[in-house]
Protein backbone atom coordinates (compact mmCIF):
# COMPACT_ATOMS: atom_id res chain seq x y z
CA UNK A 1 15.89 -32.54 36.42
CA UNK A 2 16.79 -30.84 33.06
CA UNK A 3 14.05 -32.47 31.38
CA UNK A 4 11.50 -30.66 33.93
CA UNK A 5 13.49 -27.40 33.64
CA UNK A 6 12.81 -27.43 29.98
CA UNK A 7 9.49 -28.14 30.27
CA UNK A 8 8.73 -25.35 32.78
CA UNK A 9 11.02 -23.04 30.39
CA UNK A 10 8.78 -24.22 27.14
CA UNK A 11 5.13 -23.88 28.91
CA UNK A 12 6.36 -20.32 30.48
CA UNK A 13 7.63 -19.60 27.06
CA UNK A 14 4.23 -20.56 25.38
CA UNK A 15 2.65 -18.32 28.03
CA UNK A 16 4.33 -15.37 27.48
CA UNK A 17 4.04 -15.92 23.20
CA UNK A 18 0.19 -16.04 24.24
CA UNK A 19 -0.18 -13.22 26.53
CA UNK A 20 1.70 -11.12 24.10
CA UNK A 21 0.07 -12.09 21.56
CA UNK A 22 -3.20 -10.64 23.02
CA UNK A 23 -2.20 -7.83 24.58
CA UNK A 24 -1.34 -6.93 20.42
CA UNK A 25 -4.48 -8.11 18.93
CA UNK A 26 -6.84 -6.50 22.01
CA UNK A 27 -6.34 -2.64 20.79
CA UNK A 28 -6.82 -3.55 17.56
CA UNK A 29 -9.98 -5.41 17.82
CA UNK A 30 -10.74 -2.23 20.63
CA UNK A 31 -10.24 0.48 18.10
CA UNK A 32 -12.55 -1.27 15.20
CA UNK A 33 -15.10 -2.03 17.44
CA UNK A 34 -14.97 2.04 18.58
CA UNK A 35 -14.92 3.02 14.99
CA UNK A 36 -17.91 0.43 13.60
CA UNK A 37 -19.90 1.99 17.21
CA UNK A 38 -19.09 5.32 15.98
CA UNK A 39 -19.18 4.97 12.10
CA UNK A 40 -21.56 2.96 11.03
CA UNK A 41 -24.38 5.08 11.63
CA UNK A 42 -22.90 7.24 9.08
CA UNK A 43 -22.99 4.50 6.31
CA UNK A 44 -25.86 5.29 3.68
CA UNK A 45 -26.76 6.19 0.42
CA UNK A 46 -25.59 9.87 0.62
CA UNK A 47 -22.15 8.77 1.95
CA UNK A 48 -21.33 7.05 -1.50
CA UNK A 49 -23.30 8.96 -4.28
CA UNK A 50 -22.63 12.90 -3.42
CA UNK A 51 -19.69 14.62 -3.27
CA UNK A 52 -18.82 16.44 0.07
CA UNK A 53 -21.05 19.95 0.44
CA UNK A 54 -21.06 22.65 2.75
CA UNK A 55 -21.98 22.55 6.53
CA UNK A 56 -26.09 21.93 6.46
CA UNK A 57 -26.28 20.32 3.14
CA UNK A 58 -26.45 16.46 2.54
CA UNK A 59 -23.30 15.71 1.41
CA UNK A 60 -20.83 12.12 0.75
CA UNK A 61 -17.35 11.65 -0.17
CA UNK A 62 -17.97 10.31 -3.67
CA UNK A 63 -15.43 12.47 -4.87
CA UNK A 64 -12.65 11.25 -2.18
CA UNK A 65 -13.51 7.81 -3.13
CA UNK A 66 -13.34 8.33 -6.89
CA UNK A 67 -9.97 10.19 -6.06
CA UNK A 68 -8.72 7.11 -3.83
CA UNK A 69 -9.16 4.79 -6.66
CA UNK A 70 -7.63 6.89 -8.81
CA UNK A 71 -4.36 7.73 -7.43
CA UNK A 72 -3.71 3.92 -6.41
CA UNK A 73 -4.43 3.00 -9.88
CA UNK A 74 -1.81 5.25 -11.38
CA UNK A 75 0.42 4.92 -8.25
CA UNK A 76 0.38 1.48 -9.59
CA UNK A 77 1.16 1.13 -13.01
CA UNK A 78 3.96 3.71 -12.15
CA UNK A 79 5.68 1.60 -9.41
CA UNK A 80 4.53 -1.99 -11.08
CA UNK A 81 7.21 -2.19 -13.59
CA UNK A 82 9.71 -0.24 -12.14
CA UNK A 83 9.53 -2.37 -9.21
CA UNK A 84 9.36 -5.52 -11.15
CA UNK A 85 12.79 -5.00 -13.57
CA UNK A 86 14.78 -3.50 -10.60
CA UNK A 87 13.98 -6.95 -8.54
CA UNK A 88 14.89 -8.53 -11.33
CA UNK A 89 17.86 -7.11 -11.95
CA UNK A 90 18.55 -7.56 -8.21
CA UNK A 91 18.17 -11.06 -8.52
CA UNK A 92 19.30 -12.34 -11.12
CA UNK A 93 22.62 -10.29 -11.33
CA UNK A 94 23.40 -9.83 -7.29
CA UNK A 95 27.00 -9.07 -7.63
CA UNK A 96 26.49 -6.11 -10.60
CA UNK A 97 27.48 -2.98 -8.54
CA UNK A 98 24.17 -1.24 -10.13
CA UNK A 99 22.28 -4.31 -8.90
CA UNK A 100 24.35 -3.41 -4.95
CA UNK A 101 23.30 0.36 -5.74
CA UNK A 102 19.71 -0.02 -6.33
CA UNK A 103 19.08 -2.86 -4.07
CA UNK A 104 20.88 -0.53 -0.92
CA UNK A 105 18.84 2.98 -2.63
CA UNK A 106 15.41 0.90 -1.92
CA UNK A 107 15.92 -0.21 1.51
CA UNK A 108 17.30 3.47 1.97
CA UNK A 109 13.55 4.79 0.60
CA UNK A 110 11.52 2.17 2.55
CA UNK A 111 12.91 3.59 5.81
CA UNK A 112 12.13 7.31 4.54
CA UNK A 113 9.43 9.00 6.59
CA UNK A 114 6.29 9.61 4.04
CA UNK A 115 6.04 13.11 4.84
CA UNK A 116 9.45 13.51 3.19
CA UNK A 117 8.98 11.83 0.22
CA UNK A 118 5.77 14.39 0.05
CA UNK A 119 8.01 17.23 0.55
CA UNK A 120 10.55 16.12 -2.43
CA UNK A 121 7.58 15.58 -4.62
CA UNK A 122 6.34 18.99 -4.10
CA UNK A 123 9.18 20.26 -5.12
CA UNK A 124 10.10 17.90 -8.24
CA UNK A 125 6.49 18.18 -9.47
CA UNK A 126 3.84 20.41 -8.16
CA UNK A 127 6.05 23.95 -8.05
CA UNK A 128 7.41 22.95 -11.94
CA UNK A 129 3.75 21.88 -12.47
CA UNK A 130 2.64 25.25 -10.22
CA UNK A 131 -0.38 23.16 -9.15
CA UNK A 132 -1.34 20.57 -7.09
CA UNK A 133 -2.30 17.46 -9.13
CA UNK A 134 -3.48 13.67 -8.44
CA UNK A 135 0.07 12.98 -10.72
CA UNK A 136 2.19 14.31 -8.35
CA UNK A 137 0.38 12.37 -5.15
CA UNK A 138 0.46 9.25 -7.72
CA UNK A 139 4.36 9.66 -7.93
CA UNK A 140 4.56 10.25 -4.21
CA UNK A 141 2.76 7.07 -3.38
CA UNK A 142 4.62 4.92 -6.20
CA UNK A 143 7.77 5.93 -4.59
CA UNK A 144 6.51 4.31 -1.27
CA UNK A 145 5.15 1.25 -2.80
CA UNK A 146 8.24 0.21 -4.83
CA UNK A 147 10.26 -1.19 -1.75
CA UNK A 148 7.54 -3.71 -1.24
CA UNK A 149 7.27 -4.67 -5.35
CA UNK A 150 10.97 -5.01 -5.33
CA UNK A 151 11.60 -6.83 -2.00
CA UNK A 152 8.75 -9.47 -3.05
CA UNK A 153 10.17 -10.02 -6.79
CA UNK A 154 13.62 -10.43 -5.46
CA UNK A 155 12.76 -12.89 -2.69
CA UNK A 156 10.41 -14.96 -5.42
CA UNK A 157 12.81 -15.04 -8.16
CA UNK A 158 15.40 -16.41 -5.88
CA UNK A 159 13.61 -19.15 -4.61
CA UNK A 160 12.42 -20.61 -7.87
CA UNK A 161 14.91 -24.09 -8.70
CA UNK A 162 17.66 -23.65 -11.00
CA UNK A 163 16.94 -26.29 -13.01
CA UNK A 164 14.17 -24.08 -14.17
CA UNK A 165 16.20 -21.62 -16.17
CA UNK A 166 18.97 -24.10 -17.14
CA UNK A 167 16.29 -26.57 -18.37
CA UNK A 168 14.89 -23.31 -20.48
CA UNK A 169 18.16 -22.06 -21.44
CA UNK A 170 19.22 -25.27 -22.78
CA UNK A 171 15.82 -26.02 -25.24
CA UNK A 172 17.45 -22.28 -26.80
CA UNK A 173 15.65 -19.76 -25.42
CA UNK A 174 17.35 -16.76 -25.15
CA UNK A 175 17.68 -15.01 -21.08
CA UNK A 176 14.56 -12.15 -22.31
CA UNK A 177 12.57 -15.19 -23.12
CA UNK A 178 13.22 -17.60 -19.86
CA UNK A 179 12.64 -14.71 -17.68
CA UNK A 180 8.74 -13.23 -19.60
CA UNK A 181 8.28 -16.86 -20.70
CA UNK A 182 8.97 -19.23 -17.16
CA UNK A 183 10.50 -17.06 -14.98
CA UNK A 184 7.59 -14.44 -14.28
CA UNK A 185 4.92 -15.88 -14.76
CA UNK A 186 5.72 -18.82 -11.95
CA UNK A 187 6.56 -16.10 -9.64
CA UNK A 188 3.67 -13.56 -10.61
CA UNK A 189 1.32 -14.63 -7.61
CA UNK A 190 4.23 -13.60 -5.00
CA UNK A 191 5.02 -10.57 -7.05
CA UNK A 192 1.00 -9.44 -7.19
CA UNK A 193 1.28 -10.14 -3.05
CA UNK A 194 4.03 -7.27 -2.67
CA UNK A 195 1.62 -5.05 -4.89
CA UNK A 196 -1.16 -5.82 -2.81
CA UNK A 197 0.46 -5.35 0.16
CA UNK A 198 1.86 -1.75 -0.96
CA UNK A 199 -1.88 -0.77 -1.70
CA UNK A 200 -3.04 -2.18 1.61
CA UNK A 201 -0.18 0.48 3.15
CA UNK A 202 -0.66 3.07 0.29
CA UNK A 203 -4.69 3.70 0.96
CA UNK A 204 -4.36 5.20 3.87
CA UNK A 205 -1.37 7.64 3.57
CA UNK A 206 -2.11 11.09 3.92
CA UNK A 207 1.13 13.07 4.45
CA UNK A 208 2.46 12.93 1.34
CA UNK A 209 -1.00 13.89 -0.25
CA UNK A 210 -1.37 17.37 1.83
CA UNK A 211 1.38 18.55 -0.29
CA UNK A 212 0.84 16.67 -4.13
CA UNK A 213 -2.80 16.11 -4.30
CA UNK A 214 -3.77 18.53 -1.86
CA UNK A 215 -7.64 18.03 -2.01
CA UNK A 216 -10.61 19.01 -4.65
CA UNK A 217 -14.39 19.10 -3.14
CA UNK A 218 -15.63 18.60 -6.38
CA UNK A 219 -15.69 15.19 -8.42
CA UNK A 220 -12.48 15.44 -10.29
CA UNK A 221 -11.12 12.99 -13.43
CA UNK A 222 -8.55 14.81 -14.26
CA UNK A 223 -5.39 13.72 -12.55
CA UNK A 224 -3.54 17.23 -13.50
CA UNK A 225 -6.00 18.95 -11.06
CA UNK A 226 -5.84 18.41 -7.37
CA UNK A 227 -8.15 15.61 -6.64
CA UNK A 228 -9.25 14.30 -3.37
CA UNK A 229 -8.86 11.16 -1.36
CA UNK A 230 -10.62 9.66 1.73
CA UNK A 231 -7.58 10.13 4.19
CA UNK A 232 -7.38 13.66 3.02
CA UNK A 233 -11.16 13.65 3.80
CA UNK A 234 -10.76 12.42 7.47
CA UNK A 235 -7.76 14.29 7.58
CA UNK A 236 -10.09 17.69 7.01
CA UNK A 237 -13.26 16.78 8.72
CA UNK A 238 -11.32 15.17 12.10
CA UNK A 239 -10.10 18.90 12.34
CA UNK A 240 -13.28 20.43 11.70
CA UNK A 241 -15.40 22.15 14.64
CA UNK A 242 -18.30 20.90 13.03
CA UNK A 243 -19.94 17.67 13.91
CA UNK A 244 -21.64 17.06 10.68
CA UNK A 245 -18.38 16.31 9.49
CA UNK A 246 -17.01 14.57 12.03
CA UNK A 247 -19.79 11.85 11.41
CA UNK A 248 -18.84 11.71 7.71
CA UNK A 249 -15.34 11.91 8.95
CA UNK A 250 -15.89 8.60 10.55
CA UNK A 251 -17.95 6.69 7.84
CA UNK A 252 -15.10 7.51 5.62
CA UNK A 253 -13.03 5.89 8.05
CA UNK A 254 -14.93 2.42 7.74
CA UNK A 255 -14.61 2.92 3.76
CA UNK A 256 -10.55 2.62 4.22
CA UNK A 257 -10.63 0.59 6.73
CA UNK A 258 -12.75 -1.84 4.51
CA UNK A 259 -9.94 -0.73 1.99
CA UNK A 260 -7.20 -1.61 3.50
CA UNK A 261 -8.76 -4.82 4.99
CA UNK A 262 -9.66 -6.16 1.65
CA UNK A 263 -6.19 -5.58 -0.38
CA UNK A 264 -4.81 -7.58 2.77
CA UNK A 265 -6.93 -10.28 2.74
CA UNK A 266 -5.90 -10.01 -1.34
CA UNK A 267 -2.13 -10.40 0.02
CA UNK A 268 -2.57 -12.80 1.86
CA UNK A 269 -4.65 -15.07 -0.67
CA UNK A 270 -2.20 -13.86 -3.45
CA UNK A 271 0.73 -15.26 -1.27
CA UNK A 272 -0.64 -18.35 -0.09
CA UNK A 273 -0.99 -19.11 -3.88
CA UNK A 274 2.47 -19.03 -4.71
CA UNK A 275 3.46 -21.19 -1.31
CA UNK A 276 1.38 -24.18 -2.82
C-alpha cells in the first residue's frame, strides 16, 4: 500500500514539474513569436547601416548598435578584473573580515534595483562630469555585472581539488604564481560563463542608461559624449506617437533579443566547458 502511495505521489509529482514547466516556457515562446510577427518586417539594410533620422526620412539604429557594443565592452574590462581579484580574495581567504565585507557588499549590490545604481552614478559621474557620457553608463552597468563575475569566480575556485595548489606550492612556486599560473587558468571557462551571463543581463538594461548615457542620435565614438544604445532606442520610439518608429522600435527589439540570446547560448557553452 505505501509502495502504490509513492508511486501515485511520484507520477502526480512529475505532472505537476511538467505542467509548470509549460505554463513558464508558453509566454515566452508567445512573446517571441509576437515580436518576430511584428519585427521582422522591419529587418533590412537601412535598419543596420543609418543612424536614426527624423520622422519621414529612412533612418536605422546604427548608432544605438555601435553604442551597445560600446558600453558592454568598457562595462567589461571595468567589472572583469575587479570582479575576478575580489572572488579571489573571497575564496581563497573566506575567514579575512575584508573577504566577509566584500563578499556581504556584493550580494547587497546584486539585490539593488538598476534604476538606483543609475541614480548614484549620475551623481558620482555625470553632474562632476556636467554631461552625460557612455563612461558613466559603462560604470553603471559594470557595477551590475560584478555580482555575477564574483559569484562565478568564487564558486569555481572553490571547487578546484586541493591537491592542485599544494602539488604547485610544493614544486616552489610562490601563492601569485599558483593562482595566474594553475589556478586561473583551470577555472577561466566558469569565470568567462559569469561574464557572459552579466552581458546577456547587461544588453538590455535601460534604467540606468536614461540617466548616464542618456542618448546621442548621431554615430558617436567618443565615450565622454552621450552615446546611444538599442534599449534606449526602444525605450524612445515605444513612446513615440509615431508609427515609423514604432516599426524600428520593434526591429531593434529582435537585434537585443538576438543579443541577449547569443551571450546566453555563450554561457551556457562557456559553462558546460568547465563541467567536463
Amino acid at each position: 500500500m505505501n509502495l502504490k502511495r509513492r508511486k501515485i505521489v511520484d507520477r502526480f509529482a512529475r505532472i505537476a514539474i511538467i505542467t509548470f514547466s509549460i505554463l513558464t516556457i508558453v509566454p515566452l515562446v508567445l512573446i517571441l513569436l509576437y515580436l518576430l510577427k511584428t519585427g521582422i518586417s522591419a529587418i533590412n539594410l537601412d535598419l543596420l547601416t543609418r543612424v536614426t533620422r527624423p520622422v519621414g526620412e529612412r533612418g536605422g539604429v546604427l548608432n544605438s548598435i555601435v553604442g551597445t557594443i560600446l558600453i558592454t565592452m568598457i562595462s567589461t574590462l571595468i567589472a572583469t578584473p575587479l570582479g575576478i581579484l575580489t572572488g579571489v580574495l573571497i575564496a581563497e581567504y573566506p575567514e579575512n573580515l575584508l573577504s566577509k565585507i566584500l563578499n556581504y557588499t556584493v550580494r547587497m549590490i546584486s539585490g539593488i534595483p538598476s534604476i538606483i545604481i543609475g541614480v548614484v552614478i549620475y551623481l558620482w559621474l555625470v553632474k562632476p562630469l556636467r554631461s552625460y557620457s557612455a563612461l558613466s553608463g559603462s560604470v553603471a552597468l559594470a557595477i551590475m555585472i560584478i555580482p555575477n563575475i564574483v559569484s562565478n569566480t568564487t564558486e569555481v575556485l572553490k571547487m578546484i581539488p586541493l591537491e592542485l595548489r599544494e602539488a604547485s606550492l610544493a614544486l616552489g612556486a610562490s601563492f601569485s604564481k599558483t593562482l595566474f599560473k594553475v589556478l586561473l587558468p583551470i577555472a577561466t571557462p566558469g569565470i568567462l560563463a559569469g561574464i557572459l551571463a552579466g552581458l546577456a543581463r547587461i544588453s538590455g538594461e535601460t534604467a540606468p542608461l536614461l540617466f548616464t548615457a542618456f542618448g546621442n542620435p548621431y554615430l558617436n565614438f567618443n565615450i565622454m559624449k552621450p552615446m546611444n544604445t538599442l534599449s534606449l532606442t526602444i525605450y524612445n520610439y515605444a513612446l513615440s506617437p509615431y508609427a515609423q518608429w514604432h516599426r524600428i522600435a520593434w526591429g531593434a527589439s529582435i537585434l537585443l533579443i538576438f543579443m541577449v540570446f547569443t551571450f546566453n547560448i555563450l554561457a551556457k557553452w562557456s559553462a558546460k566547458r568547465w563541467t567536463k
